[in-house]
C-alpha atoms as a PDB file:
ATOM      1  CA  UNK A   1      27.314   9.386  -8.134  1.00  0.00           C
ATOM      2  CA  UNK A   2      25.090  12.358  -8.723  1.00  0.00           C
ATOM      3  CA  UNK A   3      21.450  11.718  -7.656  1.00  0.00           C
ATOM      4  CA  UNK A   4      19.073  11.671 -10.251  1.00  0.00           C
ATOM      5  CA  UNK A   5      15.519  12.964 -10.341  1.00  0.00           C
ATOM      6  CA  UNK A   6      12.234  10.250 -10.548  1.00  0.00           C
ATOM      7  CA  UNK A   7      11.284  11.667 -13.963  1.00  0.00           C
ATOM      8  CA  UNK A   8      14.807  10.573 -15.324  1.00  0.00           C
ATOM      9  CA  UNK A   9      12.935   7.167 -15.060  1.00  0.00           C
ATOM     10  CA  UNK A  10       9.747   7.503 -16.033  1.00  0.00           C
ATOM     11  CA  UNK A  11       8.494   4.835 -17.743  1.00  0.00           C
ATOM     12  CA  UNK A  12       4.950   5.248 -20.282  1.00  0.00           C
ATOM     13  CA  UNK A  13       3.783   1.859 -22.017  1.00  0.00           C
ATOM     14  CA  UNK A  14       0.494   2.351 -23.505  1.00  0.00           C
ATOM     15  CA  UNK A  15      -0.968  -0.458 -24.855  1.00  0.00           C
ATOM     16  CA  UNK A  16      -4.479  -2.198 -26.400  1.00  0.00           C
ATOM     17  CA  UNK A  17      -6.313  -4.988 -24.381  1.00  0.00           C
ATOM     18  CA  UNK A  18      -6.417  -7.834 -26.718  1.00  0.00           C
ATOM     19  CA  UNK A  19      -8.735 -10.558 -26.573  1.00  0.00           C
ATOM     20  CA  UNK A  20      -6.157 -13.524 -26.077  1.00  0.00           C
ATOM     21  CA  UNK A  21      -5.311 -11.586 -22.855  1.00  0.00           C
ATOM     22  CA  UNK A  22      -8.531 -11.572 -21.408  1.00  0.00           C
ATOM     23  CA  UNK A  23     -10.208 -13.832 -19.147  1.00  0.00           C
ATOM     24  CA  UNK A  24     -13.942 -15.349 -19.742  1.00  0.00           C
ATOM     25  CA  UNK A  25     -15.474 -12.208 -18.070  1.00  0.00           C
ATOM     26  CA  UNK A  26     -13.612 -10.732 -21.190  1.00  0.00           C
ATOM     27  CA  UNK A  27     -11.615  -8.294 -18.575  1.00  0.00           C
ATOM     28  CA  UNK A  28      -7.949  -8.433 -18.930  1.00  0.00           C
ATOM     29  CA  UNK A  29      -5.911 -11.239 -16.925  1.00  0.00           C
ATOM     30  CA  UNK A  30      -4.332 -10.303 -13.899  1.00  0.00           C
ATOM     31  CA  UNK A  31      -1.178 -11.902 -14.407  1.00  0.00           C
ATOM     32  CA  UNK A  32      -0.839 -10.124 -18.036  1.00  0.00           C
ATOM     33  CA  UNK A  33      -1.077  -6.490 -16.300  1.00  0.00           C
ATOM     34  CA  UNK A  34       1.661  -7.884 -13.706  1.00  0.00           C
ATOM     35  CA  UNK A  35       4.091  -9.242 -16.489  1.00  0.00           C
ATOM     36  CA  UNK A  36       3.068  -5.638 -18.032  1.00  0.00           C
ATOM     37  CA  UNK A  37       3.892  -3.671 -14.764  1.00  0.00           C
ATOM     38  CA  UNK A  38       7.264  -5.961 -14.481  1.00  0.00           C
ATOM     39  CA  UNK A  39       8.516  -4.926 -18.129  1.00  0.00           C
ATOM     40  CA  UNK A  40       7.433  -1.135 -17.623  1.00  0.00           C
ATOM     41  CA  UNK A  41       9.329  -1.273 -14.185  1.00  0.00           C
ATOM     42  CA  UNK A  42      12.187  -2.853 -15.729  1.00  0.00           C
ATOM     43  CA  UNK A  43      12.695  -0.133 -17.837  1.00  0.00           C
ATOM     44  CA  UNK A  44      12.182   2.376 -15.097  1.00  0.00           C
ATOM     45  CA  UNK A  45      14.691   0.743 -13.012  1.00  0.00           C
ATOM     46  CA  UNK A  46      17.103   0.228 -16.206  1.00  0.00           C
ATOM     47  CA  UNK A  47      16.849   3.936 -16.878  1.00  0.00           C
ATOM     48  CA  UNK A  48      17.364   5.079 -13.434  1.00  0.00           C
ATOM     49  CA  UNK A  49      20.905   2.879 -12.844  1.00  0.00           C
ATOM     50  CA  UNK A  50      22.421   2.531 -16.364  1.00  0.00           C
ATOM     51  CA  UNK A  51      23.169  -1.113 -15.152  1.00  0.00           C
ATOM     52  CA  UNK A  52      21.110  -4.678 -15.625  1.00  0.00           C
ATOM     53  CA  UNK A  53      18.106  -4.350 -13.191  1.00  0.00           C
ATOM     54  CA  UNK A  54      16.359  -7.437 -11.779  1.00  0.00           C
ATOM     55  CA  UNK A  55      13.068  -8.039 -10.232  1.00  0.00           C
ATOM     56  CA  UNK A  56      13.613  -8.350  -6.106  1.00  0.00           C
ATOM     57  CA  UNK A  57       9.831  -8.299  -5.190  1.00  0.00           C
ATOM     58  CA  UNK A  58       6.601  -7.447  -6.016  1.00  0.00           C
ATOM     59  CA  UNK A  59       6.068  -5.549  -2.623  1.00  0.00           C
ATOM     60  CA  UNK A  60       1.693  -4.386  -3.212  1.00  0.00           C
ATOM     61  CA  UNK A  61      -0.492  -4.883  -5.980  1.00  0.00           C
ATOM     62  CA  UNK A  62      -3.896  -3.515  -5.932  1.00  0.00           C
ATOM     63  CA  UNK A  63      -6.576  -4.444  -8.847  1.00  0.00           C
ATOM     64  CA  UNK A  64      -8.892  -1.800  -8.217  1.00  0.00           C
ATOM     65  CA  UNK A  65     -11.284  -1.828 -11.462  1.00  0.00           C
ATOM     66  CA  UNK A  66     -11.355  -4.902 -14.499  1.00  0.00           C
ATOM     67  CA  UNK A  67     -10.045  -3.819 -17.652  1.00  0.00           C
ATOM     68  CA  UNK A  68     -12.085  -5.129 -19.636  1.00  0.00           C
ATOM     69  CA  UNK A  69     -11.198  -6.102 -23.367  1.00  0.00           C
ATOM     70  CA  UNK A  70     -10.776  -3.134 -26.120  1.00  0.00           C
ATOM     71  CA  UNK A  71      -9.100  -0.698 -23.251  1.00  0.00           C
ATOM     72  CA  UNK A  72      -6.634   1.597 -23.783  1.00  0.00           C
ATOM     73  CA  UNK A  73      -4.214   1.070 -21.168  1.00  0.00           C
ATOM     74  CA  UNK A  74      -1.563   3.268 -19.865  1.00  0.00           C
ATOM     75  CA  UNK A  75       1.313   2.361 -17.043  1.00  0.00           C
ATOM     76  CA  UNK A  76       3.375   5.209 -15.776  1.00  0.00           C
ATOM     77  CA  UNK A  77       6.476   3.997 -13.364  1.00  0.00           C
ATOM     78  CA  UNK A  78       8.633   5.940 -12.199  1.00  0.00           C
ATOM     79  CA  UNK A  79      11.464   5.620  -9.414  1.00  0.00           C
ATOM     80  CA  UNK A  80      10.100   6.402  -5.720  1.00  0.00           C
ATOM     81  CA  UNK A  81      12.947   5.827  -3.649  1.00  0.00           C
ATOM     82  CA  UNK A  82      16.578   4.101  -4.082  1.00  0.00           C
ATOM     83  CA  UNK A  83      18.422   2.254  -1.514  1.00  0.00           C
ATOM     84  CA  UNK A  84      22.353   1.430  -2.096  1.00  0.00           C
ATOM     85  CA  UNK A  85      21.605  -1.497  -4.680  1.00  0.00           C
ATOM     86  CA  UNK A  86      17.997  -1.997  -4.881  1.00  0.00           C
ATOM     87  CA  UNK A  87      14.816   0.456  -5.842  1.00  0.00           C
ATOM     88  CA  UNK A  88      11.404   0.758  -5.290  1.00  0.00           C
ATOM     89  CA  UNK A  89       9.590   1.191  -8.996  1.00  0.00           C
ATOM     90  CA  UNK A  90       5.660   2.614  -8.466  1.00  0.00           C
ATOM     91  CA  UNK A  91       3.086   2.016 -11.401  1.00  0.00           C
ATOM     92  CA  UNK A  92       0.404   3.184 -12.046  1.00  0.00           C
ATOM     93  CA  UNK A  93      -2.086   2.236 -14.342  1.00  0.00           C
ATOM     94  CA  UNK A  94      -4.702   4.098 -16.198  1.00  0.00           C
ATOM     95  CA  UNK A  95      -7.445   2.833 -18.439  1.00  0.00           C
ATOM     96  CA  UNK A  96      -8.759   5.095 -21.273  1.00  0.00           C
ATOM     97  CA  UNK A  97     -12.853   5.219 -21.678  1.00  0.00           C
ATOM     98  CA  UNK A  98     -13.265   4.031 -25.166  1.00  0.00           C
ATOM     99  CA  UNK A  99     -15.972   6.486 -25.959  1.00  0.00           C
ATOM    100  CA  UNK A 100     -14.786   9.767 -23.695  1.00  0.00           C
ATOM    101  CA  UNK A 101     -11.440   9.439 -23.798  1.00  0.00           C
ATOM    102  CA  UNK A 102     -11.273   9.992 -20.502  1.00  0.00           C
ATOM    103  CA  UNK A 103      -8.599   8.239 -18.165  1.00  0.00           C
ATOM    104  CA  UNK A 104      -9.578   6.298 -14.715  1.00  0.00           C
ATOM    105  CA  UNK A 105      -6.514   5.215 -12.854  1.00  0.00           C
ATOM    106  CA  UNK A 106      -7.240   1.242 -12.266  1.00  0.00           C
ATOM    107  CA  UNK A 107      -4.215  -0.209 -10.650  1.00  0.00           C
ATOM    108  CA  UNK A 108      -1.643  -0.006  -9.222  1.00  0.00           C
ATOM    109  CA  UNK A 109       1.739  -1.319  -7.979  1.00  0.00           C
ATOM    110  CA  UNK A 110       5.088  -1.246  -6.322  1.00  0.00           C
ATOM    111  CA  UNK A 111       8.199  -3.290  -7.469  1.00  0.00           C
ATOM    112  CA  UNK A 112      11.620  -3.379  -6.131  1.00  0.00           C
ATOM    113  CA  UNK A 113      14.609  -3.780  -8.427  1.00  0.00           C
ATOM    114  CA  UNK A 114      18.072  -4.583  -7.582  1.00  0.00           C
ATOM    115  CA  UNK A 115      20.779  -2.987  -9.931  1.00  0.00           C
ATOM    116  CA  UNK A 116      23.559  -5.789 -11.115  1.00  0.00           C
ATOM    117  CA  UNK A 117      26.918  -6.232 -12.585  1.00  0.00           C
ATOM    118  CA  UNK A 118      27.698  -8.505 -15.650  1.00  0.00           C
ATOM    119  CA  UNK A 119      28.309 -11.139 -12.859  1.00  0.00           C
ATOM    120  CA  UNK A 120      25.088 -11.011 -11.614  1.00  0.00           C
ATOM    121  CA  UNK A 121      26.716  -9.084  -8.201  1.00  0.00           C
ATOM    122  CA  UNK A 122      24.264  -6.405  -6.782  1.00  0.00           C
ATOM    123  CA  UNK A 123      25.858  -3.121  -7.641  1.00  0.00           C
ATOM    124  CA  UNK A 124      25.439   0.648  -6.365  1.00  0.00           C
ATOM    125  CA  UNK A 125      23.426   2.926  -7.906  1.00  0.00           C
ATOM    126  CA  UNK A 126      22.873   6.675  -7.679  1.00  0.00           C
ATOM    127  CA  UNK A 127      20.285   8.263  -5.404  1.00  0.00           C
ATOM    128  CA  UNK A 128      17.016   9.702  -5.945  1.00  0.00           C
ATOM    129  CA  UNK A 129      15.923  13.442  -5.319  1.00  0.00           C
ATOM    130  CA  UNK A 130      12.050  14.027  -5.713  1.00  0.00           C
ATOM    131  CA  UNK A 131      10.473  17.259  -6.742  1.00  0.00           C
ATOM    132  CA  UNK A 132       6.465  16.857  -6.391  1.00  0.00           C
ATOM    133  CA  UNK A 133       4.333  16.973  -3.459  1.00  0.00           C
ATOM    134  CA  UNK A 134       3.428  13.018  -4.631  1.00  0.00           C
ATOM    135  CA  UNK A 135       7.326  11.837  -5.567  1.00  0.00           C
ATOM    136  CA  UNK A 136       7.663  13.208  -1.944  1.00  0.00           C
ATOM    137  CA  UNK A 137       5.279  11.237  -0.484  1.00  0.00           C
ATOM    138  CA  UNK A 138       5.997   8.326  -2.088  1.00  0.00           C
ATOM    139  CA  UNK A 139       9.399   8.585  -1.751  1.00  0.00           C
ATOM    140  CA  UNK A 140       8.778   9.082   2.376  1.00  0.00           C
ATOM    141  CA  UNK A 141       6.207   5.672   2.087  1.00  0.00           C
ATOM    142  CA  UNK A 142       9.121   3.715   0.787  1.00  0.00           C
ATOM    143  CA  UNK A 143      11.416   3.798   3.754  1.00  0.00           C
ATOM    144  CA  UNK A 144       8.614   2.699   5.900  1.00  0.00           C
ATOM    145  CA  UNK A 145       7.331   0.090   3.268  1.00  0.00           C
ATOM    146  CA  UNK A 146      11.023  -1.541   3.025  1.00  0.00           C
ATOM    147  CA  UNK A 147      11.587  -1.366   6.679  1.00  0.00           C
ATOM    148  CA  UNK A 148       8.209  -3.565   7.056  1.00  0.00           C
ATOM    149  CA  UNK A 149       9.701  -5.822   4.818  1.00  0.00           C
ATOM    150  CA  UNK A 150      12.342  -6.303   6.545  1.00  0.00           C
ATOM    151  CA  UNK A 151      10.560  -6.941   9.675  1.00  0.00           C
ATOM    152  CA  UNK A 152       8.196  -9.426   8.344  1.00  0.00           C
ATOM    153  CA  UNK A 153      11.145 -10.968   6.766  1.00  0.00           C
ATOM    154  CA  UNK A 154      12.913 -11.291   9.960  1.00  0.00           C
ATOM    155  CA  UNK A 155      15.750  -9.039   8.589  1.00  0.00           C
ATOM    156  CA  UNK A 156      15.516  -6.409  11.033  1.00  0.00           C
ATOM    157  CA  UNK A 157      14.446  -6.180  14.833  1.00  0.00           C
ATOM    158  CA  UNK A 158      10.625  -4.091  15.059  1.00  0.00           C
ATOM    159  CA  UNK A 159      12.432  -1.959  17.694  1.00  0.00           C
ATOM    160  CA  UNK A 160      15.088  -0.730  14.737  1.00  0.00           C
ATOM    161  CA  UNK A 161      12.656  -0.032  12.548  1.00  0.00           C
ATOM    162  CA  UNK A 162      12.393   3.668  13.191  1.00  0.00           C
ATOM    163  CA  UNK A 163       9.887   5.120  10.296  1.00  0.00           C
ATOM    164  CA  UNK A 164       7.355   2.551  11.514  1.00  0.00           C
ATOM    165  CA  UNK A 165       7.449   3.476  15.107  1.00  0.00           C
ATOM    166  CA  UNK A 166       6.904   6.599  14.460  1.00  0.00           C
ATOM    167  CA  UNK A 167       3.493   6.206  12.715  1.00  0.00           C
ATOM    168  CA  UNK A 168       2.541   4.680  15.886  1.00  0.00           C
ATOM    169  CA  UNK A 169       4.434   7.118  18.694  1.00  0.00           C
ATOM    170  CA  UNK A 170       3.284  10.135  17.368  1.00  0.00           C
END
């Protein structure tokens, strides 16, 4: 399979904050910007594999600033790093100032996907080659971040977790 670059799957939703989606302090409900990030990942992960992608984990989400009702929003994902069946999806999320226009990045988040067949069997799917300074460094972050996963999961012994002992060892 010929790898693939992360802005093959770039992903930009931008959207209105509505005021059934808010919550009483009329800022928009956390669990409507996750289903928001899931569908914009989706896509992301859809786009990168050409096969049916499904959510494996939400692996971080940070709610850094309320969006509050009448917002622009913006969420940019984008492949950071692919595995042989699964990928990590990264989002970011950017809320436009209503009066200057200008855009504050308020969230963000990092999905994994696992690519399927039509049987629902996980399914290989090309790699990734990164070309910025920050698809670099996220792509570097996600070897780490999945081997901590797998630690904490109990999938994989801390002294075979390489990336993460070498934060600490050097």
């Amino acid at each position: 399979m010929k790898p693939k670059k992360p802005s093959d799957s770039r992903t930009i939703m931008t959207d209105l904050v509505l005021p059934s989606e808010t919550n009483p302090l009329n800022n928009l409900f956390g669990g409507e910007l996750l289903a928001r990030m899931d569908r914009a990942a989706s896509i992301a992960a859809r786009r990168h594999s050409r096969r049916i992608t499904v959510t494996a984990s939400v692996n971080h989400v940070a709610f850094n600033r309320s969006v509050p009702l009448g917002s622009v929003v913006t969420l940019e994902a984008a492949i950071s790093r692919t595995f042989r069946t699964s990928m990590e999806v990264y989002i970011d999320v950017w809320m436009e100032d209503r009066l200057s226009g200008e855009r504050t990045k308020a969230n963000e988040a990092i999905y994994t996907f696992v690519a399927v067949d039509e049987t629902g069997k996980p399914t290989a799917i090309p790699a990734i080659e990164p070309e910025t300074e920050l698809e670099k460094i996220r792509f570097d972050g996600a070897l780490r971040r999945k081997q901590l996963s797998l630690v904490l999961a109990g999938k994989m012994k801390p002294h075979d977790a390489t990336e993460l002992k070498a934060l600490f060892t050097n």
